[in-house]
Protein backbone atom coordinates (compact mmCIF):
# COMPACT_ATOMS: atom_id res chain seq x y z
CA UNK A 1 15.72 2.56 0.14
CA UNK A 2 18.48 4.69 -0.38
CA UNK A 3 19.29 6.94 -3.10
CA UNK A 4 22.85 8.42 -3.70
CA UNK A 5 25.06 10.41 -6.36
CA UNK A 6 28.18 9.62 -7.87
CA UNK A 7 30.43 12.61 -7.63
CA UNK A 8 31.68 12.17 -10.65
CA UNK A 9 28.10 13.09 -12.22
CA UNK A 10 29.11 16.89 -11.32
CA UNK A 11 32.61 16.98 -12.05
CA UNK A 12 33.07 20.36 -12.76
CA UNK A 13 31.89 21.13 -9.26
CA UNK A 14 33.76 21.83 -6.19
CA UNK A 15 33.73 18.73 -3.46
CA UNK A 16 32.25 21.37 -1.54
CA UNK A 17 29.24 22.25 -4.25
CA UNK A 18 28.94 18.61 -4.59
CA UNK A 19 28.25 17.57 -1.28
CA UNK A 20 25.61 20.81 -0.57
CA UNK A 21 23.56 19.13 -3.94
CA UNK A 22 23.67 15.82 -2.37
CA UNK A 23 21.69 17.37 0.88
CA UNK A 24 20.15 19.64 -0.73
CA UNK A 25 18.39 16.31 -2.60
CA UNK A 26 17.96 14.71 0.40
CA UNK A 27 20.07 11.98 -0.48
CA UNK A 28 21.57 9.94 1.99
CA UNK A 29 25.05 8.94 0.24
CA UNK A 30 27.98 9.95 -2.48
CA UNK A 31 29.76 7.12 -4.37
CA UNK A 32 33.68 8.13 -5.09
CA UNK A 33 35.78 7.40 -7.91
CA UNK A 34 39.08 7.24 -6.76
CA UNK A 35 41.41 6.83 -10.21
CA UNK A 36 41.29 5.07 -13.28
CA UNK A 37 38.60 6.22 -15.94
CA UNK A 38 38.08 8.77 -13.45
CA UNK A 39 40.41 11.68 -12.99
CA UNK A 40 38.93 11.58 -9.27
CA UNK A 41 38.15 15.26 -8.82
CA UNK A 42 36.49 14.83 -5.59
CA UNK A 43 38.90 12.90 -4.41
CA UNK A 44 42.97 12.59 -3.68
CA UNK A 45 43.66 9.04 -2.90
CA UNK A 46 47.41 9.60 -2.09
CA UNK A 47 46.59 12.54 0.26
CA UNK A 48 43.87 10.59 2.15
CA UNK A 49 46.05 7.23 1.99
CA UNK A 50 48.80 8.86 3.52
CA UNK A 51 47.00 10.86 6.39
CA UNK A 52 44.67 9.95 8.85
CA UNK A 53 44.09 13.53 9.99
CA UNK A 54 43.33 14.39 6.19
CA UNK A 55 40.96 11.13 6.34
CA UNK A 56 39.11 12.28 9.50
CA UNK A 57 38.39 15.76 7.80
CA UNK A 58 37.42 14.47 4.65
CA UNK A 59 34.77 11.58 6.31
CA UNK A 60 33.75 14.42 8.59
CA UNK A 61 33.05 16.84 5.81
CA UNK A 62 30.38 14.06 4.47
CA UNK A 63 29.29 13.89 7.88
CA UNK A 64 28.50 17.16 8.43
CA UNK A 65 26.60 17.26 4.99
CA UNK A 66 24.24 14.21 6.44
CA UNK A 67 26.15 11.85 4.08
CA UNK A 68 27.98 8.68 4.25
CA UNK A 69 30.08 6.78 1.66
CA UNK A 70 28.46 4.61 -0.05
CA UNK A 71 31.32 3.22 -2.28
CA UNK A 72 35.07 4.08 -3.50
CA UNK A 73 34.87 3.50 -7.10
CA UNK A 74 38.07 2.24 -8.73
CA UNK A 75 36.72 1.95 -12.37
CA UNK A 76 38.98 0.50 -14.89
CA UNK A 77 40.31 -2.46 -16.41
CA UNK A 78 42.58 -4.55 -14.58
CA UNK A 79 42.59 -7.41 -16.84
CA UNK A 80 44.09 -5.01 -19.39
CA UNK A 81 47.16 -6.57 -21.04
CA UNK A 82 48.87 -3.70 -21.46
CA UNK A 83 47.26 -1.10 -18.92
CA UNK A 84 45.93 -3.21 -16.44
CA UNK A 85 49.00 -3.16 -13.89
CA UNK A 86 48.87 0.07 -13.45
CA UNK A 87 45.19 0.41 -13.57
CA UNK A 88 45.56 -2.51 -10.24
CA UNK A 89 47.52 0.28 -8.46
CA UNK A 90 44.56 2.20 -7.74
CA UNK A 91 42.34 -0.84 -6.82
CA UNK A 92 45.04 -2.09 -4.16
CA UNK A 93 46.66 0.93 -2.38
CA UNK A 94 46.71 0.35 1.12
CA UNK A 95 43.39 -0.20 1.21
CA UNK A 96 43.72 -1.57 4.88
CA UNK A 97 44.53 1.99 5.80
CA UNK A 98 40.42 3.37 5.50
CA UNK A 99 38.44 3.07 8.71
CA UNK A 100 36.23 0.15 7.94
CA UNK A 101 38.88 -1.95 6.05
């Protein structure tokens, strides 16, 4: 079994101080929120989106920790009537741009 943390459980945290609690619990992987009813602290879609050198660092920074990535959370409502366009934005941004995709 496998037992991770959602970064957004220590937002007020560095990415940095999030990632030594994650090994320092032994756990093998960090869930993401990337937008939406997150305000993605952890995380800067655009940058990473946009940059594959910014990528590599960032997936090798959860490497080094022993981590992987368990999920990129895009929490919202895209069935929203009035929000829910926007709220699609984050869900479908490039997506086929991550290594894995």
């Amino acid at each position: 079994m496998e037992i991770g943390l959602i970064t957004d459980s220590l937002s007020s945290r560095s990415f940095d101080e999030v990632l030594g609690v994650a090994a320092d619990l032994d756990l093998s992987s960090i869930e993401l929120p990337t937008g939406n009813w997150s305000e993605a602290p952890h995380l800067d879609l655009d940058a990473l989106l946009d940059s594959e050198a910014e990528r590599l660092a960032y997936l090798g920074k959860i490497a080094q920790a022993g981590l992987r990535v368990s999920a990129l959370n895009a929490n919202g409502n895209q069935l929203h009537p009035v929000s829910g366009p926007e709220q699609d934005l984050v869900l479908r941004a490039r997506r086929s741009d991550w290594p894995g995709s």
